[in-house]
C-alpha atoms as a PDB file:
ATOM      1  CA  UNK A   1      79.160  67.285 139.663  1.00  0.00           C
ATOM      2  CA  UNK A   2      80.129  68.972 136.079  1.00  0.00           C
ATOM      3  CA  UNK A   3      77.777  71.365 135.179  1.00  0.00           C
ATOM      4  CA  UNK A   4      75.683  70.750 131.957  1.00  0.00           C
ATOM      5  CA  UNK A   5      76.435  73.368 129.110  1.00  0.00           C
ATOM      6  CA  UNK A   6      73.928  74.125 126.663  1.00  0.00           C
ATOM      7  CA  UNK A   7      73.600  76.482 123.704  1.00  0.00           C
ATOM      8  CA  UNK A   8      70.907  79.354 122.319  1.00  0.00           C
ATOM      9  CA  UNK A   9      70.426  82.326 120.203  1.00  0.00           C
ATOM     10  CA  UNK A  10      71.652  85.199 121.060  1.00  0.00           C
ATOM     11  CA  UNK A  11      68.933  87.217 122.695  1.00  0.00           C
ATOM     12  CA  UNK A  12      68.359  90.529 124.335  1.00  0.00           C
ATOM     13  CA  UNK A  13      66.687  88.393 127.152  1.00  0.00           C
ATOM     14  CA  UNK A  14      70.734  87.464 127.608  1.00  0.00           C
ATOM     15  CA  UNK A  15      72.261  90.687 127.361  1.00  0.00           C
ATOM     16  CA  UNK A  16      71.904  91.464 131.688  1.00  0.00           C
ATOM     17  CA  UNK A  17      74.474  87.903 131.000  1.00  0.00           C
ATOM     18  CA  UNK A  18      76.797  89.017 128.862  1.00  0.00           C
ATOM     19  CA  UNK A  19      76.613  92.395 130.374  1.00  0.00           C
ATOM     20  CA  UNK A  20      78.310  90.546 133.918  1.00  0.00           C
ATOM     21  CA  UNK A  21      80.994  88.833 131.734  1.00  0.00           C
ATOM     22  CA  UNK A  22      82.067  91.750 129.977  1.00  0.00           C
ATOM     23  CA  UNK A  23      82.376  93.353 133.625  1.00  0.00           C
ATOM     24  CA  UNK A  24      84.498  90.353 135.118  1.00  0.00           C
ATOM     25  CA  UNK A  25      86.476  90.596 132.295  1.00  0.00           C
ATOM     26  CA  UNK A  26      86.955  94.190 132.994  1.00  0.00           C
ATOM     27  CA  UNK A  27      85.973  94.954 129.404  1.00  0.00           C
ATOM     28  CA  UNK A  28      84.876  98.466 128.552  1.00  0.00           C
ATOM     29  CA  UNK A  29      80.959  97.501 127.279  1.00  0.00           C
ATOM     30  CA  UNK A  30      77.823  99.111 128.349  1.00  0.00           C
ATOM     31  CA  UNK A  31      74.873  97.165 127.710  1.00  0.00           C
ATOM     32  CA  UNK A  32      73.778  99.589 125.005  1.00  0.00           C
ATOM     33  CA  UNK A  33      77.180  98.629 123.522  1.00  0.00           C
ATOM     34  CA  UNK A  34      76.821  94.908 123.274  1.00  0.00           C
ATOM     35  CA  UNK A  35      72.951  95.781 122.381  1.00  0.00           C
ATOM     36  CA  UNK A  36      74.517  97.508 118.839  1.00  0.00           C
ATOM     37  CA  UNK A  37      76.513  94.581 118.226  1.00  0.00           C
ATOM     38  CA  UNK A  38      72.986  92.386 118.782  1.00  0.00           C
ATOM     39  CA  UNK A  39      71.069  94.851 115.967  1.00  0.00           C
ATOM     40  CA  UNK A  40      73.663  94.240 113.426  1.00  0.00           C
ATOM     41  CA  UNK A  41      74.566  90.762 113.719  1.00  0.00           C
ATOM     42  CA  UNK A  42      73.710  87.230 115.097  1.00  0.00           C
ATOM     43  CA  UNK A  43      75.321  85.317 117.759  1.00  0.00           C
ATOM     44  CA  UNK A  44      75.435  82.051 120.114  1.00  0.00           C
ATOM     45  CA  UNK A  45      75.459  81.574 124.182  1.00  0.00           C
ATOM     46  CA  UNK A  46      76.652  79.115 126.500  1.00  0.00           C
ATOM     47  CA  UNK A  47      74.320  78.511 129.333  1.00  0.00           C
ATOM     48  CA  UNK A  48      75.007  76.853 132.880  1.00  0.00           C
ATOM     49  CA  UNK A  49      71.490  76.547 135.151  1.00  0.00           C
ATOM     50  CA  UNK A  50      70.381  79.100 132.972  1.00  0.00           C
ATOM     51  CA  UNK A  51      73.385  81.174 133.330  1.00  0.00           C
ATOM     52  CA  UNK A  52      75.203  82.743 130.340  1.00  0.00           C
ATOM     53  CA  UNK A  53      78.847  81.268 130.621  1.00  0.00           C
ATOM     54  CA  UNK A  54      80.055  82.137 126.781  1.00  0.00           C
ATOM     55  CA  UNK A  55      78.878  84.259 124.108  1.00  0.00           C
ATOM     56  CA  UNK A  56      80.040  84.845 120.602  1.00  0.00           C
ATOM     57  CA  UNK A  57      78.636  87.173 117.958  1.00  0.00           C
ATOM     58  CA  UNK A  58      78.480  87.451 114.256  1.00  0.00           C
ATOM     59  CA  UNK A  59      77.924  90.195 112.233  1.00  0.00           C
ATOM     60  CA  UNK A  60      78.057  90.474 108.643  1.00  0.00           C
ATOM     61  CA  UNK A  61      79.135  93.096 106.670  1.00  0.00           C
ATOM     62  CA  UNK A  62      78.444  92.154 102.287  1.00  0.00           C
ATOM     63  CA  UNK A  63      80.847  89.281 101.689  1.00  0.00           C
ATOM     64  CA  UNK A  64      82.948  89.946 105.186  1.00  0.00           C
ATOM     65  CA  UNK A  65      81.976  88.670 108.692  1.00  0.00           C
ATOM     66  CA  UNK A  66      83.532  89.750 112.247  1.00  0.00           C
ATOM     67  CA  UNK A  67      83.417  87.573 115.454  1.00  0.00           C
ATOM     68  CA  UNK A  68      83.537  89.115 117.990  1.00  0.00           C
ATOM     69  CA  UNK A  69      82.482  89.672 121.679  1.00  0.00           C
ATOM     70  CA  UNK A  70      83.986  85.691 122.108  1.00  0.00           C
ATOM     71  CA  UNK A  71      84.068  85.544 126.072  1.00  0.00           C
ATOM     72  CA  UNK A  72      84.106  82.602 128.125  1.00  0.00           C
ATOM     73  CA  UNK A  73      83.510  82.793 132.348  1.00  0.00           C
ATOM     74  CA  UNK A  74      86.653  82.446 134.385  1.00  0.00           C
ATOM     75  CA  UNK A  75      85.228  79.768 135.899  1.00  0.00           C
ATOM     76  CA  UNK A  76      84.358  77.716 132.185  1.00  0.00           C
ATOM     77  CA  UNK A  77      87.930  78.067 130.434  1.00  0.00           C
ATOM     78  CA  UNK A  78      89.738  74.960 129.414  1.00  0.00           C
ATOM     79  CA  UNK A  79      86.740  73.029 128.907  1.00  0.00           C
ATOM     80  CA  UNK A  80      86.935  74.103 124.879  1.00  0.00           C
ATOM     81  CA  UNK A  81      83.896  76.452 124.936  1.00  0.00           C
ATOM     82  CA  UNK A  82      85.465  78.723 123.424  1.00  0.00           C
ATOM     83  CA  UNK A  83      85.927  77.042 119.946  1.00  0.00           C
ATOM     84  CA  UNK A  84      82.348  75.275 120.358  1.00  0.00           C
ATOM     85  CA  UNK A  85      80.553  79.154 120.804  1.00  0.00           C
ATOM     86  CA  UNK A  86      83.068  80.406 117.702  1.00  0.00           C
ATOM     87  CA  UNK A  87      82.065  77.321 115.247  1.00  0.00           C
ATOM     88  CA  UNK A  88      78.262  77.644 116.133  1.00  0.00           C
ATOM     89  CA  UNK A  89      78.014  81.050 115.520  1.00  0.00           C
ATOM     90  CA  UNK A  90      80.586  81.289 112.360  1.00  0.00           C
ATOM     91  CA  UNK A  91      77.934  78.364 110.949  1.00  0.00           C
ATOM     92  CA  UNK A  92      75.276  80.763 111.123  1.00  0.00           C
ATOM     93  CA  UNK A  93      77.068  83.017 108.328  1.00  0.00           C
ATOM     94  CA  UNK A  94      78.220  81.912 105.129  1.00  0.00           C
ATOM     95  CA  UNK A  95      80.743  84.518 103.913  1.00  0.00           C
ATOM     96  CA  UNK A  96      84.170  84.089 102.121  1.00  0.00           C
ATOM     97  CA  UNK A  97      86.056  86.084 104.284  1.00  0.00           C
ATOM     98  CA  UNK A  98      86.221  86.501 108.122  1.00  0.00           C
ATOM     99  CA  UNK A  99      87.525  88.708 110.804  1.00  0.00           C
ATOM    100  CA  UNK A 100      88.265  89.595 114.247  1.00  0.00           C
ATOM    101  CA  UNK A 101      90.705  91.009 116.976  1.00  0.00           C
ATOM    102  CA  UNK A 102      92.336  88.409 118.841  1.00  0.00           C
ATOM    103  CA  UNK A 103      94.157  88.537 122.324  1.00  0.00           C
ATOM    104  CA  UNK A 104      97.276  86.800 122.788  1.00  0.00           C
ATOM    105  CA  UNK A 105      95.259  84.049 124.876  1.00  0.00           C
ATOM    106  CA  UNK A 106      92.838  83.573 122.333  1.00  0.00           C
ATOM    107  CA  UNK A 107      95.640  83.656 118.916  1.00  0.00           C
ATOM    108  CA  UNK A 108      96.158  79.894 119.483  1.00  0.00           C
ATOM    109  CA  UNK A 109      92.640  78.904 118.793  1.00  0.00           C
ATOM    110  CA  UNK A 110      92.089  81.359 116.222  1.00  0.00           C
ATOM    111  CA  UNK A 111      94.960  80.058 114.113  1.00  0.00           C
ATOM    112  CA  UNK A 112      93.813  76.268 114.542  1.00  0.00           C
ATOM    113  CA  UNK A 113      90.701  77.459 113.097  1.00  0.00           C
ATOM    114  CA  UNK A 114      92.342  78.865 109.934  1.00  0.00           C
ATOM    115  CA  UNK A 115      93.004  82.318 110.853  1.00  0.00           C
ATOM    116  CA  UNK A 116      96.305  84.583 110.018  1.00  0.00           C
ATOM    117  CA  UNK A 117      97.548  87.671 111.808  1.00  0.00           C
ATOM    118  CA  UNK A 118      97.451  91.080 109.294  1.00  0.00           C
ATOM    119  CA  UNK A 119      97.880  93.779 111.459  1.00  0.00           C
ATOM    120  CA  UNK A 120      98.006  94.957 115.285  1.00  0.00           C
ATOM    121  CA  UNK A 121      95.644  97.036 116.607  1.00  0.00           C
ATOM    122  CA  UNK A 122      96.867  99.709 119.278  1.00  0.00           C
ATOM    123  CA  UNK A 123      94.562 100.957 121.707  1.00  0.00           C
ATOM    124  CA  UNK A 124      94.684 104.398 123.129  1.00  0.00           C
ATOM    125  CA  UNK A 125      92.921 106.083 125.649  1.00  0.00           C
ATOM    126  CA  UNK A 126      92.821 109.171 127.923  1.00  0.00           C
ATOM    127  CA  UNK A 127      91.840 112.665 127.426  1.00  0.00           C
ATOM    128  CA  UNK A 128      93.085 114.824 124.555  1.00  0.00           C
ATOM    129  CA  UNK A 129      95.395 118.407 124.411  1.00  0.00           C
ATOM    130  CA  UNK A 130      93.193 120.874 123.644  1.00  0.00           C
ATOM    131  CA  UNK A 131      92.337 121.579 120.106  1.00  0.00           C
ATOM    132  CA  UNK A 132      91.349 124.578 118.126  1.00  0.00           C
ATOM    133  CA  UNK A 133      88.424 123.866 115.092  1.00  0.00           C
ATOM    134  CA  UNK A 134      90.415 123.565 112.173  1.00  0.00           C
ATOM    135  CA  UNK A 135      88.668 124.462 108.739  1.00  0.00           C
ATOM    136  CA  UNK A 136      88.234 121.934 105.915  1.00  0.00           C
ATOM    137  CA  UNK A 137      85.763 119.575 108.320  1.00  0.00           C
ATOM    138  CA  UNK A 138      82.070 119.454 108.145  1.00  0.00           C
ATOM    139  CA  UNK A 139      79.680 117.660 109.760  1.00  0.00           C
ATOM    140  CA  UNK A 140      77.869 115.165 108.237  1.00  0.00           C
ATOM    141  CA  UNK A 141      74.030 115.274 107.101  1.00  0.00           C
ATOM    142  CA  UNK A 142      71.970 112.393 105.809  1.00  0.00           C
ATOM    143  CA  UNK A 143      72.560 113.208 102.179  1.00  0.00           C
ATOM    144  CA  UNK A 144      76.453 112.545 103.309  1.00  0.00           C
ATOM    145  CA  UNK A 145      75.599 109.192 103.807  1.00  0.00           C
ATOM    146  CA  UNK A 146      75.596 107.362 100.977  1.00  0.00           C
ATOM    147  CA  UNK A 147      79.271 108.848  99.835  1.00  0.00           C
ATOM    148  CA  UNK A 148      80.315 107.981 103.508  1.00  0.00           C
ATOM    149  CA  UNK A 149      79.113 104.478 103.272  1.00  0.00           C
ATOM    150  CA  UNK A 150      81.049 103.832  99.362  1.00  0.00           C
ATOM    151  CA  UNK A 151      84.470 105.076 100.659  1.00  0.00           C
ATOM    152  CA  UNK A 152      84.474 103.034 104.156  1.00  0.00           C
ATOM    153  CA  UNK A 153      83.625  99.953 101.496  1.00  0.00           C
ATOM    154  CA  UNK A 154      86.571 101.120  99.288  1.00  0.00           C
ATOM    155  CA  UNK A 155      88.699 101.415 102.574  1.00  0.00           C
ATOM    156  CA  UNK A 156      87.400  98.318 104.202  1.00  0.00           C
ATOM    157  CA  UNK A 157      86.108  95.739 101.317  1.00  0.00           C
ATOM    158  CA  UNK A 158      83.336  95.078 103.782  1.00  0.00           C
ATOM    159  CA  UNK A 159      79.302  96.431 103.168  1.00  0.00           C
ATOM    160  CA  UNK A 160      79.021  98.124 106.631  1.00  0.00           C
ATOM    161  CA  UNK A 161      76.408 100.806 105.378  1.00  0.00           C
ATOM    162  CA  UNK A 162      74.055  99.107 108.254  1.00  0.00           C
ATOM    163  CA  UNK A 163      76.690 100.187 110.559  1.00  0.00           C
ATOM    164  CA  UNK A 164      77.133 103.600 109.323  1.00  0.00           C
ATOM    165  CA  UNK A 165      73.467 104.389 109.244  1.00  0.00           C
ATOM    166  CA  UNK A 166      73.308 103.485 113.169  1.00  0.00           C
ATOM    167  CA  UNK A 167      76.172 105.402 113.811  1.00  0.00           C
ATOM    168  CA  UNK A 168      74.888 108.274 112.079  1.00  0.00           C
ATOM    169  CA  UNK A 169      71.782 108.080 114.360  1.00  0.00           C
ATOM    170  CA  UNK A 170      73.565 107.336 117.561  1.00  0.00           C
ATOM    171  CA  UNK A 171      76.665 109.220 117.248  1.00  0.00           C
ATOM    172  CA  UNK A 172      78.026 112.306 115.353  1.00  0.00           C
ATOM    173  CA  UNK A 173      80.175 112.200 112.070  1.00  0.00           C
ATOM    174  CA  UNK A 174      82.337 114.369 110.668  1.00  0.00           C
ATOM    175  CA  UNK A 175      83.887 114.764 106.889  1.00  0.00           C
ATOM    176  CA  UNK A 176      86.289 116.222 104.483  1.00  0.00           C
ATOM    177  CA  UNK A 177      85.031 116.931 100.968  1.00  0.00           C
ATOM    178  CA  UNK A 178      87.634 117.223  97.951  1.00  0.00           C
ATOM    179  CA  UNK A 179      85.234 118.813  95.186  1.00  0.00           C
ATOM    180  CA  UNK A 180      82.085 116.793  95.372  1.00  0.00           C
ATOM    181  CA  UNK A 181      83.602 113.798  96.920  1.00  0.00           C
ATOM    182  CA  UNK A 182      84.073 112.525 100.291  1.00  0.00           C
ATOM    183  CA  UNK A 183      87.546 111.891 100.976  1.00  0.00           C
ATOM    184  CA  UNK A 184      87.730 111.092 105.047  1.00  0.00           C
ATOM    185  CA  UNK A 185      84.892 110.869 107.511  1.00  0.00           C
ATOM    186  CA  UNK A 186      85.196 110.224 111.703  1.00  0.00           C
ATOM    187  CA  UNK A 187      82.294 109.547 113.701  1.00  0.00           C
ATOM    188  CA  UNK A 188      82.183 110.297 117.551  1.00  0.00           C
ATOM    189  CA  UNK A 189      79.784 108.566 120.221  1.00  0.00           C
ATOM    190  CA  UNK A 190      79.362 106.885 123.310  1.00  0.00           C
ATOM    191  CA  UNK A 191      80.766 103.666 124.305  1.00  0.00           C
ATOM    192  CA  UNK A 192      82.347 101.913 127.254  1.00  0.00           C
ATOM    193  CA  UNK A 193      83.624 104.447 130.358  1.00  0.00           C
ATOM    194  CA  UNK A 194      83.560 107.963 127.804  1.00  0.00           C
ATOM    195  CA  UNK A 195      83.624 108.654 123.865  1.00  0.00           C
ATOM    196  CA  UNK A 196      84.839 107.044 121.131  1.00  0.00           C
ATOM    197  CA  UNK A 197      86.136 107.915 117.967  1.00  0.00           C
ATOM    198  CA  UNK A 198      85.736 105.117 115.213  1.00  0.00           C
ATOM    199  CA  UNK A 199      85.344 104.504 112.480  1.00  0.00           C
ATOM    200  CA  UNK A 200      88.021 106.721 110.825  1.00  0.00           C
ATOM    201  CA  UNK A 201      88.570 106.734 107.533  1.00  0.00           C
ATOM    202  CA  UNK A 202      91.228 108.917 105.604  1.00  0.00           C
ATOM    203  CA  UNK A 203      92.663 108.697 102.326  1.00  0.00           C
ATOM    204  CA  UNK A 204      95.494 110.343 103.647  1.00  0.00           C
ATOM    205  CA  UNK A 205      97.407 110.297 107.385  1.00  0.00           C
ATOM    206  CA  UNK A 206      96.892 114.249 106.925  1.00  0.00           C
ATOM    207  CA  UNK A 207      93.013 114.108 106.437  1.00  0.00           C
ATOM    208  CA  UNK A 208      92.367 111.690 109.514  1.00  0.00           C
ATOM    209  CA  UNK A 209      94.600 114.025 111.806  1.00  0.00           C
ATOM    210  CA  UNK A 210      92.209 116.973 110.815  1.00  0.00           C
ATOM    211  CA  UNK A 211      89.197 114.672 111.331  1.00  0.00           C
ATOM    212  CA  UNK A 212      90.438 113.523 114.912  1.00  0.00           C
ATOM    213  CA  UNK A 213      91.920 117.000 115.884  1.00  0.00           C
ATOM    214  CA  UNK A 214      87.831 118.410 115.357  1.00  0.00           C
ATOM    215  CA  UNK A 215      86.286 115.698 117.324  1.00  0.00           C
ATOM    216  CA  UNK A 216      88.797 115.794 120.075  1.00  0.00           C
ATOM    217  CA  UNK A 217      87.654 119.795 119.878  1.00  0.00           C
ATOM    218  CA  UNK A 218      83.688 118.868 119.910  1.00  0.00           C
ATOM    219  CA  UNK A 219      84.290 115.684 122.476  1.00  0.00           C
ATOM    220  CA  UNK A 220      83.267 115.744 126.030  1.00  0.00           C
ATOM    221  CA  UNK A 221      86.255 116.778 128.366  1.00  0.00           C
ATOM    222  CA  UNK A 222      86.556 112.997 129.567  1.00  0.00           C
ATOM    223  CA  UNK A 223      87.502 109.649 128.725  1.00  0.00           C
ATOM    224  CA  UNK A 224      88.229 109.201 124.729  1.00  0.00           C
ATOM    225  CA  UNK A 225      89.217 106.369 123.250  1.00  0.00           C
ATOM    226  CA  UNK A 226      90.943 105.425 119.908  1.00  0.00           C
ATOM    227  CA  UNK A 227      91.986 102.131 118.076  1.00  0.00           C
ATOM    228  CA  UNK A 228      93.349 102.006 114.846  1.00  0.00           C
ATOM    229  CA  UNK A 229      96.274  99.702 113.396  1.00  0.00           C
ATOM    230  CA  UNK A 230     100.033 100.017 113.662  1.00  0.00           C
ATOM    231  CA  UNK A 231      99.873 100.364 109.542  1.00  0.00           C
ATOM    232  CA  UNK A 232      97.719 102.901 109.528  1.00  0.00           C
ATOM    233  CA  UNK A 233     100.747 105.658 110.553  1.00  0.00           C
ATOM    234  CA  UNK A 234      98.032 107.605 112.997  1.00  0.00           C
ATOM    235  CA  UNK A 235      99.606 105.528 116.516  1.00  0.00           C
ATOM    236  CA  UNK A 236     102.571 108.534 117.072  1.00  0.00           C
ATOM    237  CA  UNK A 237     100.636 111.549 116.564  1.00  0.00           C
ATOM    238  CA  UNK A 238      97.508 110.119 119.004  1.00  0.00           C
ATOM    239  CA  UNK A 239     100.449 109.827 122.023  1.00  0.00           C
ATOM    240  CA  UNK A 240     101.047 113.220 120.874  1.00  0.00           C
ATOM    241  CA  UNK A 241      97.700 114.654 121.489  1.00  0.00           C
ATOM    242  CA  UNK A 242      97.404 112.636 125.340  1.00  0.00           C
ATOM    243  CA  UNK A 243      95.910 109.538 124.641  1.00  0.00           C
ATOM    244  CA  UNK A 244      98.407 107.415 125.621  1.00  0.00           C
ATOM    245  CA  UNK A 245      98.568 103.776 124.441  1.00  0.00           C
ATOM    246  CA  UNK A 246      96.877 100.873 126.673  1.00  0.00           C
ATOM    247  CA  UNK A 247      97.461  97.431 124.799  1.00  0.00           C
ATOM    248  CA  UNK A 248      95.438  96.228 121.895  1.00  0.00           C
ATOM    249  CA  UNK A 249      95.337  93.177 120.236  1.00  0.00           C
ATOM    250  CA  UNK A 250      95.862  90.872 116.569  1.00  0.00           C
ATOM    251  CA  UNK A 251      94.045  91.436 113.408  1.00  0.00           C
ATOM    252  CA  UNK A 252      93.175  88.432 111.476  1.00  0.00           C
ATOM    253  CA  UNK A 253      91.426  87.069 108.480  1.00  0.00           C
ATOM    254  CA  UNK A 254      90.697  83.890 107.384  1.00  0.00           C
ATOM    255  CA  UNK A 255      89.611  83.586 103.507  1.00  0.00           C
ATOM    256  CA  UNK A 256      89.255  86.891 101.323  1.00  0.00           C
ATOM    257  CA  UNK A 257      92.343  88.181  99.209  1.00  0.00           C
ATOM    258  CA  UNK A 258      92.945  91.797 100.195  1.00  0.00           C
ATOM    259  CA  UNK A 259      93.250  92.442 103.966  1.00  0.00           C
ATOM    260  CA  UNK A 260      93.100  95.197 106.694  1.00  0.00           C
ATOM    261  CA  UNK A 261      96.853  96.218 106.431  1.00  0.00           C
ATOM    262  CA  UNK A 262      97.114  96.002 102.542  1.00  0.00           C
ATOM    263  CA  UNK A 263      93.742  97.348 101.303  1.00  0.00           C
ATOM    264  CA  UNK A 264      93.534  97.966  97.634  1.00  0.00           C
ATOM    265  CA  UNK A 265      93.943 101.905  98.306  1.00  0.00           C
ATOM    266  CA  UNK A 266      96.107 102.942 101.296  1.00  0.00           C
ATOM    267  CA  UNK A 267      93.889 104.868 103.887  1.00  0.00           C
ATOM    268  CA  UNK A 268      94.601 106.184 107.197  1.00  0.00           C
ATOM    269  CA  UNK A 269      91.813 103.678 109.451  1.00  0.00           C
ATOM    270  CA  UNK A 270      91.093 103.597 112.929  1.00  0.00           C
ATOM    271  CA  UNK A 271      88.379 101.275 113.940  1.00  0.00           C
ATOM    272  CA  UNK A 272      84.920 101.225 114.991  1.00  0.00           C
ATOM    273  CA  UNK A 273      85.369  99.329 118.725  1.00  0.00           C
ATOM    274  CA  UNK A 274      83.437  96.251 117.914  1.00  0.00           C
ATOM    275  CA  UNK A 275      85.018  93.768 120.364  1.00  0.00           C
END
C-alpha cells in the first residue's frame, strides 16, 4: 500500500522529526540548531502516519530568502517530495532574490527550478594550531551591533540583523575597528558536534585571518568548524591552521543582480552554517 503524504507548518512540535532525519542523514544539527533556523524563518513538512518524512525551511533576510534544511527520508526519495516541500515553502515568501547551498544530488532540481551556481562553498573542520591573541580584535558589545549588522548587509545584500542579534545572544563576536568604523567582525558558538565560526566578515583576506586566528585562540580545544567560499581567498590559510577540508557544496541564486561571489565590495566571507 503507498503511504499517504501530507503537508504542515513547520512546528517545534516537529523538530524531535526533523531532528531523526538530520541524524540519518548524518548531518551535523543539534536540535537547538534546527530550533534557530525555526525562530528566524518559516518552513513546510512532509508527514507519513504522522511521521515527518521531508522538511524545508525559509528564512528571510530584507529582500533575500535562503532554503534550506531541504531533507527528504531515505525511504521517500524519487517520489518528487523534494520539489513539492521546496515550492510550498518558497510560496510562503515573496522576495526577489533567493538562496541556498545545494549538494550535487540536489543541483538538478534546483536548476529546474530557476536556480544558477555562484560560488562553492568549502567546508573545513578539525581542531586548530595553536594561536597566540593577536592585537587589533575586540570583542563585541551591544552598542557594536548596529555597525556589525550595516557591514554584513553591505557584504551580503541581505537584512540579517535578526540573525546577528541571536547570534550575539547565543554566541560570542569579535571585531576590528578602523577609526570609528567596523571593518570585520567573526562570531563563535555552538553548533553540530563542537564550535563554529560564522559569520565572517572582512573587508580584507588580512582582517578575517586576524578575526579567525583570535577565536581559534578563545575556542574550546575541540571540534571547530568553518565554511566560507572558494572566492573568498580564506580556503588555503584554514588547511594551514589544521582544519582540514571535508566537502561542501554549490551556492546559488535565483533572481537578485549582485551575488555571493561578486558582491558590490569584495570581502573576505565565511558563512553562518545555515543548512
Amino acid at each position: 500500500m503507498t503511504d499517504t503524504i501530507t503537508f504542515d507548518a513547520f512546528t517545534p512540535a516537529h523538530l524531535d522529526g526533523a531532528l531523526r532525519l538530520s541524524r540519518e542523514a548524518v548531518w551535523p544539527h543539534r536540535r537547538e540548531d534546527w530550533h534557530l533556523l525555526l525562530r528566524l524563518g518559516r518552513g513546510v513538512v512532509a508527514l507519513s502516519r504522522g511521521a515527518v518524512v521531508g522538511t524545508a525551511l525559509a528564512t528571510r533576510f530584507g529582500a533575500v530568502a535562503m532554503a534550506n534544511m531541504i531533507i527528504v527520508d531515505a525511504r521517500m526519495r524519487g517520489r518528487g517530495l523534494g520539489r513539492q516541500l521546496l515550492t510550498r515553502a518558497m510560496d510562503w515568501v515573496d522576495v526577489p532574490e533567493w538562496r541556498l547551498t545545494a549538494t550535487n544530488d540536489g543541483l538538478p532540481l534546483y536548476e529546474k527550478l530557476g536556480f544558477i551556481a555562484t560560488d562553492r562553498v568549502l567546508q573545513h573542520q578539525g581542531l586548530p594550531v595553536a594561536h597566540v591573541l593577536s592585537g587589533g580584535v575586540d570583542w563585541a558589545s551591544a552598542a557594536d551591533r548596529p555597525a556589525i549588522q550595516a557591514l554584513d548587509r553591505q557584504a551580503t545584500g541581505a537584512n540579517r540583523a535578526a540573525l546577528i542579534t541571536i547570534l550575539m545572544h547565543e554566541g560570542r563576536m569579535a571585531l576590528v575597528r578602523k577609526g570609528a568604523g567596523v571593518v570585520g567582525y567573526a562570531c563563535l558558538r555552538r553548533f553540530g558536534r563542537g564550535e563554529v565560526v560564522g559569520p565572517v566578515v572582512a573587508e580584507t583576506v588580512e582582517t578575517a585571518h586576524l578575526l579567525l586566528g583570535f577565536l581559534f585562540a578563545q575556542a574550546p580545544r575541540g571540534f571547530l568548524r568553518v565554511d566560507t567560499t572558494e572566492s573568498a581567498g580564506l580556503a588555503p590559510w584554514l588547511t594551514a591552521q589544521g582544519l582540514r577540508p571535508v566537502g561542501g557544496g554549490i551556492s546559488m541564486q535565483r533572481g537578485g543582480t549582485t551575488t555571493l561571489a561578486n558582491p558590490v565590495r569584495r570581502f573576505a566571507l565565511a558563512a553562518q552554517a545555515l543548512g
